[in-house]
C-alpha atoms as a PDB file:
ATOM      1  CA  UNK A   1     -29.870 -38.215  27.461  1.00  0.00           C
ATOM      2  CA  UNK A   2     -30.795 -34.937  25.349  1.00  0.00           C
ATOM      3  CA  UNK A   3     -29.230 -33.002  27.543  1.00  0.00           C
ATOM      4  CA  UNK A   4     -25.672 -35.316  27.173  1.00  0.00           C
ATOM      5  CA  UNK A   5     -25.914 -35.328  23.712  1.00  0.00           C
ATOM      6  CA  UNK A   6     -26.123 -31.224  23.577  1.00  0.00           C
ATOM      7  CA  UNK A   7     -23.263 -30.863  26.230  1.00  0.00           C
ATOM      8  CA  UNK A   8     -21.384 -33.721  24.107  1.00  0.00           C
ATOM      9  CA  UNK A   9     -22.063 -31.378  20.486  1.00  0.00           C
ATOM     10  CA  UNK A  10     -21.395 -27.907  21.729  1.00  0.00           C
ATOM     11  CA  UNK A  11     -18.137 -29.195  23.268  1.00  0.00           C
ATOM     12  CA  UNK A  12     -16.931 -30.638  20.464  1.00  0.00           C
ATOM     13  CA  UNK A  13     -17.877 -27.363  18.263  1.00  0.00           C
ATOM     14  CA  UNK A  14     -16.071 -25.532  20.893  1.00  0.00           C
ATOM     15  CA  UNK A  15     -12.680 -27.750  20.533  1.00  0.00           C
ATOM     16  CA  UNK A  16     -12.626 -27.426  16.810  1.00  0.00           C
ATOM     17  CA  UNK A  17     -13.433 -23.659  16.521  1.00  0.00           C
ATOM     18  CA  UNK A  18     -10.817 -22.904  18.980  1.00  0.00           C
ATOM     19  CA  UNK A  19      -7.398 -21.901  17.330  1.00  0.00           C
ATOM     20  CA  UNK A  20      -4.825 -24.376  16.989  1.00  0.00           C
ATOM     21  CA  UNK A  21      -1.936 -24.030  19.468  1.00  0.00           C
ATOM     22  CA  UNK A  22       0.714 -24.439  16.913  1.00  0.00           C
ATOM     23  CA  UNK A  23      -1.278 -22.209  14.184  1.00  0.00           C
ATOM     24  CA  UNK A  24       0.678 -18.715  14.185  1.00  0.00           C
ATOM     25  CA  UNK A  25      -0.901 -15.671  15.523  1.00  0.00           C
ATOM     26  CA  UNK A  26      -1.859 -13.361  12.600  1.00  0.00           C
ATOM     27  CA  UNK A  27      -1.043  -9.594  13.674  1.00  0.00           C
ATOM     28  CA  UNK A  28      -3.234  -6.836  11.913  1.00  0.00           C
ATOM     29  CA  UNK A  29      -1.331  -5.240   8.988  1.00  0.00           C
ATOM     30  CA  UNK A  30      -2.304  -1.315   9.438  1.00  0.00           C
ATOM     31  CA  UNK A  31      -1.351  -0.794   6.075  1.00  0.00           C
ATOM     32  CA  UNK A  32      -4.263  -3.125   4.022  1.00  0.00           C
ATOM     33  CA  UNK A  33      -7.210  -1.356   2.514  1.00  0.00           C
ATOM     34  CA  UNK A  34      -7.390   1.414  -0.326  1.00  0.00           C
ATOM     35  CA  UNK A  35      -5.900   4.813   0.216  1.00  0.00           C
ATOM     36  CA  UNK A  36      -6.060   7.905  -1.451  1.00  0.00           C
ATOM     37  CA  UNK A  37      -2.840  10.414  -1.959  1.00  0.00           C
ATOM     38  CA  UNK A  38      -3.257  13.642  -0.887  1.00  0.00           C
ATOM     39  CA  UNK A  39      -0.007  14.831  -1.185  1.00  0.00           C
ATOM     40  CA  UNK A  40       3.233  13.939  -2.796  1.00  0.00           C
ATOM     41  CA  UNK A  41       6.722  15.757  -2.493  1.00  0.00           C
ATOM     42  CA  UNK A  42       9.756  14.628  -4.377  1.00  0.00           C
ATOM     43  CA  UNK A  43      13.478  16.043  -3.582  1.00  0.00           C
ATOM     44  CA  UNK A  44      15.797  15.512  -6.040  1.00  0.00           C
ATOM     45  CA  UNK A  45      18.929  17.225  -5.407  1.00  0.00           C
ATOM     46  CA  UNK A  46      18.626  20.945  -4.484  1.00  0.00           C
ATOM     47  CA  UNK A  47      14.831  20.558  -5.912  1.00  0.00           C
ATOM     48  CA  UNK A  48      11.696  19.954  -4.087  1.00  0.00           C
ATOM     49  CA  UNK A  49       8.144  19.245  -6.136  1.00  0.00           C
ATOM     50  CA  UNK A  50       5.321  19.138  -3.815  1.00  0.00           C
ATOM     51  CA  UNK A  51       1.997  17.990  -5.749  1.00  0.00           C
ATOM     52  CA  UNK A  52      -1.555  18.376  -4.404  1.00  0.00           C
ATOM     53  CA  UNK A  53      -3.258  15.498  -5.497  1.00  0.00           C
ATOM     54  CA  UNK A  54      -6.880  17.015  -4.496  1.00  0.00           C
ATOM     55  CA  UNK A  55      -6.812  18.822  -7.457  1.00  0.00           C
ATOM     56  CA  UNK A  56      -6.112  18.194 -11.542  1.00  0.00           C
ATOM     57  CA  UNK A  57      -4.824  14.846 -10.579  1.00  0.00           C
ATOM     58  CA  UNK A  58      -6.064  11.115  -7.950  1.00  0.00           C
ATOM     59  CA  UNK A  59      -4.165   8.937  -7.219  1.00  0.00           C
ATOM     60  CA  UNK A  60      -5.309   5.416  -5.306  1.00  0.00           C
ATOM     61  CA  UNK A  61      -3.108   2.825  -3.351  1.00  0.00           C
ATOM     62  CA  UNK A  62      -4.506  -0.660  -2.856  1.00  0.00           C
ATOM     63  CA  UNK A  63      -2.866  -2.892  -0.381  1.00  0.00           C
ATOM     64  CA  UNK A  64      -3.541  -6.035  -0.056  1.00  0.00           C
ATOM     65  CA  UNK A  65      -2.668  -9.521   2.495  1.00  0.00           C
ATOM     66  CA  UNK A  66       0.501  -9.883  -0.217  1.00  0.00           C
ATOM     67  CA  UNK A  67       0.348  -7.309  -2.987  1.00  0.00           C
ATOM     68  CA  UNK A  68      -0.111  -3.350  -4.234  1.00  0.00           C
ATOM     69  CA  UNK A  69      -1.694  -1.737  -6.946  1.00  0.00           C
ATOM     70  CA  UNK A  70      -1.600   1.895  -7.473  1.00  0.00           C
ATOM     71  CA  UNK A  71      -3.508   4.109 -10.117  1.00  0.00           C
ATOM     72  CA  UNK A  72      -2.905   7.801 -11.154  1.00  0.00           C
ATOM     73  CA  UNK A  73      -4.860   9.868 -13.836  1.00  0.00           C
ATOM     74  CA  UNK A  74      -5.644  13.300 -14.637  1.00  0.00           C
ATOM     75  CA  UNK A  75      -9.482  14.626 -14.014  1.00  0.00           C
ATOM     76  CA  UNK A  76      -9.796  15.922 -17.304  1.00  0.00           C
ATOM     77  CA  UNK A  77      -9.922  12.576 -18.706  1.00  0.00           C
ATOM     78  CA  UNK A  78      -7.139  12.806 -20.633  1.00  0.00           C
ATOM     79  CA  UNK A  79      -8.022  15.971 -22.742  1.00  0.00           C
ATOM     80  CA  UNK A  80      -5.798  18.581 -22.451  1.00  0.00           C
ATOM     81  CA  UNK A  81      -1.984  19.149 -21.567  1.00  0.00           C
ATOM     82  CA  UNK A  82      -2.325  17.758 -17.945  1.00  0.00           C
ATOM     83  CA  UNK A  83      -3.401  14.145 -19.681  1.00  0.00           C
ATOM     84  CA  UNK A  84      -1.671  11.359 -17.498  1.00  0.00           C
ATOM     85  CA  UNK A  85      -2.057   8.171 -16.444  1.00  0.00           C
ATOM     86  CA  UNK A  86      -0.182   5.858 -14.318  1.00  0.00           C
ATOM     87  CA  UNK A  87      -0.506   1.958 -12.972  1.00  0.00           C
ATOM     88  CA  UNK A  88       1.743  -0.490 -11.452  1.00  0.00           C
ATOM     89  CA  UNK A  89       1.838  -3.007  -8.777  1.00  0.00           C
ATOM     90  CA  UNK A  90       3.970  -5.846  -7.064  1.00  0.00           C
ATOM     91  CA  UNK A  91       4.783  -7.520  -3.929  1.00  0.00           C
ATOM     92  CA  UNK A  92       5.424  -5.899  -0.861  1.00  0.00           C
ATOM     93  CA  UNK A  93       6.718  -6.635   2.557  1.00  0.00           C
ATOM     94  CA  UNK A  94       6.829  -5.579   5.733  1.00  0.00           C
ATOM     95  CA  UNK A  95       9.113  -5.238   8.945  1.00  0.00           C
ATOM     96  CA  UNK A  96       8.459  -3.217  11.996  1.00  0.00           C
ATOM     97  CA  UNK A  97       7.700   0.450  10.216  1.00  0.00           C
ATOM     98  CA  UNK A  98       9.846  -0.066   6.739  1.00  0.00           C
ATOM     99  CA  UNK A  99       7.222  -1.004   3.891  1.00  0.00           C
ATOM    100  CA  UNK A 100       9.012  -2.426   0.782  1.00  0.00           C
ATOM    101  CA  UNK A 101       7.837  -2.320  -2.853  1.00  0.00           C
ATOM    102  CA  UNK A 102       8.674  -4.852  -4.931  1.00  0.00           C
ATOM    103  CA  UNK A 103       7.394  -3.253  -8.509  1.00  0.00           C
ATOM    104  CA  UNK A 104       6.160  -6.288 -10.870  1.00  0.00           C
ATOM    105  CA  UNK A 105       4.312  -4.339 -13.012  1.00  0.00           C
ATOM    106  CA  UNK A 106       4.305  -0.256 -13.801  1.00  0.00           C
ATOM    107  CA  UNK A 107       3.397   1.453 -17.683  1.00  0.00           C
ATOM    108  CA  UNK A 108       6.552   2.988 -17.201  1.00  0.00           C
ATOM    109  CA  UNK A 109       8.293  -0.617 -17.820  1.00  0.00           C
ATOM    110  CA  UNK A 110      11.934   0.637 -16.606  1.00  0.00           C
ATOM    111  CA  UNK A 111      10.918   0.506 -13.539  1.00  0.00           C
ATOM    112  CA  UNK A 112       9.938  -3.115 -13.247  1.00  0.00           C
ATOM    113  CA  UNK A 113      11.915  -5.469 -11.069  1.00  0.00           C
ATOM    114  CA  UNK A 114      12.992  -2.732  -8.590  1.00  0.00           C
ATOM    115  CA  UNK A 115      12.114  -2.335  -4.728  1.00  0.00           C
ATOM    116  CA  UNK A 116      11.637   0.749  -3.006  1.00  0.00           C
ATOM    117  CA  UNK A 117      11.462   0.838   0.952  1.00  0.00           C
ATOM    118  CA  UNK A 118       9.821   3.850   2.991  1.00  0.00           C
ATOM    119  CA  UNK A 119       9.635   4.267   6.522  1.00  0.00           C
ATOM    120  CA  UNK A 120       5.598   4.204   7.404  1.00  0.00           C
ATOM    121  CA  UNK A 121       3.700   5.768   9.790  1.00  0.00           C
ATOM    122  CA  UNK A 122      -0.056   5.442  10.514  1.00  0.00           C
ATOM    123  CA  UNK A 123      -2.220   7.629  12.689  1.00  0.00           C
ATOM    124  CA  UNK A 124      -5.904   6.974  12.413  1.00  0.00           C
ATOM    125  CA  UNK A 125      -6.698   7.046   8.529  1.00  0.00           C
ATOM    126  CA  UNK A 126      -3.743   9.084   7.670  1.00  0.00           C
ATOM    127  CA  UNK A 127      -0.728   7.481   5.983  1.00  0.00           C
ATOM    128  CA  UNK A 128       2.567   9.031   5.570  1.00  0.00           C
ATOM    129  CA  UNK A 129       5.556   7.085   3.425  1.00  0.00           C
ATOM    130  CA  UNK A 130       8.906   8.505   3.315  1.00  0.00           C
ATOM    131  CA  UNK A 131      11.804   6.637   1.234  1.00  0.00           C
ATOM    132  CA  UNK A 132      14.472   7.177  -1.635  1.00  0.00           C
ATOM    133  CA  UNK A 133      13.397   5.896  -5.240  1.00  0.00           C
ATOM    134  CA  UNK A 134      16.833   5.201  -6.931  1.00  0.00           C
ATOM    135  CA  UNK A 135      17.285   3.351 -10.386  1.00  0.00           C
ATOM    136  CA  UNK A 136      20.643   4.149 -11.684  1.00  0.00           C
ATOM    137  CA  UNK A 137      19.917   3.094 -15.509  1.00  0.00           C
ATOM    138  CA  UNK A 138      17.929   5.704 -16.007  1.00  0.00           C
ATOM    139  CA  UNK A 139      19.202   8.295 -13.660  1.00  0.00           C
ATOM    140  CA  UNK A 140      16.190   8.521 -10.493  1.00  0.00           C
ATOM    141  CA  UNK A 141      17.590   9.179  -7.607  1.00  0.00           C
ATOM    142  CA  UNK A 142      15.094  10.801  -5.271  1.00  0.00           C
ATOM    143  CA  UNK A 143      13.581  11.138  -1.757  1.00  0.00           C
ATOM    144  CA  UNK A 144       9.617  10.516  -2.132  1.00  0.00           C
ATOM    145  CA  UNK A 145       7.184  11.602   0.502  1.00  0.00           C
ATOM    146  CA  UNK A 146       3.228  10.474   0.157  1.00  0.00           C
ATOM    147  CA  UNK A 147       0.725  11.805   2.449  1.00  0.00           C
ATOM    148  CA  UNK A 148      -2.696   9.328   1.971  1.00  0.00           C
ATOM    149  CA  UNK A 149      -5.676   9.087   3.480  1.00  0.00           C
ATOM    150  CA  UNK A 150      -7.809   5.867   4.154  1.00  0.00           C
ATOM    151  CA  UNK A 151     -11.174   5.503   1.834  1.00  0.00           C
ATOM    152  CA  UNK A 152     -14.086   5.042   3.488  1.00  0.00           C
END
């Protein structure tokens, strides 16, 4: 009878652990975690800024199930001509390799209520985002490459 009663239990824990049939399949989102920019490179026109984020200035990229945060400061805390700080965040989504901003917040409040899609590529813990930034009120119209890396 013990014996009935455990085959009876695990079965039962088995059937209502096991994933519902009509329950969608959630697919692994490559992009989730916290990364840190290495690189950025704006072209604007004719001109091409490339910035090395490993030095003077970090920059961090959180990525969430549904949102993004990003942070960006100067390493001499703010004392001196390079003082800078940055923050804004959103929505995102995705489809097949285009990742889509959808700025809610940003300390630069123009730029609020846009979306911005880059083309994504992951290999290992490198991230590399490629897209145009364009807000024709105030004149950006640019092509804006970010090279992060995955923190650990």
């Amino acid at each position: 009878m013990q014996k009935l009663t455990f085959l009876i239990a695990v079965a039962i824990i088995s059937i209502s652990c096991s994933p519902k049939k009509n329950q969608p399949k959630t697919v692994d989102n490559p992009l989730i975690g916290t990364w840190r920019l290495i690189s950025g490179t704006t072209i604007e026109g004719t001109d091409t800024t490339v910035t090395d984020y490993t030095r003077d200035r970090e920059m961090i990229k959180i990525i969430n199930k549904t949102h993004f945060a990003f942070l960006n400061h100067d390493l001499n805390h703010g004392k001196d001509s390079t003082a800078a700080f940055v923050a804004g965040g959103g929505t995102y989504s995705v489809k097949d390799s285009l990742y889509t901003e959808h700025l809610a917040y940003c300390n630069f409040r123009e730029w609020e209520g846009n979306s911005f899609s880059f083309v994504y590529t992951v290999h290992g813990d490198t991230l590399v985002t490629k897209g145009v930034e364009k807000i024709e009120d105030i004149g950006v119209n640019r092509i804006n490459i970010e090279k992060l890396v995955r923190e650990k």
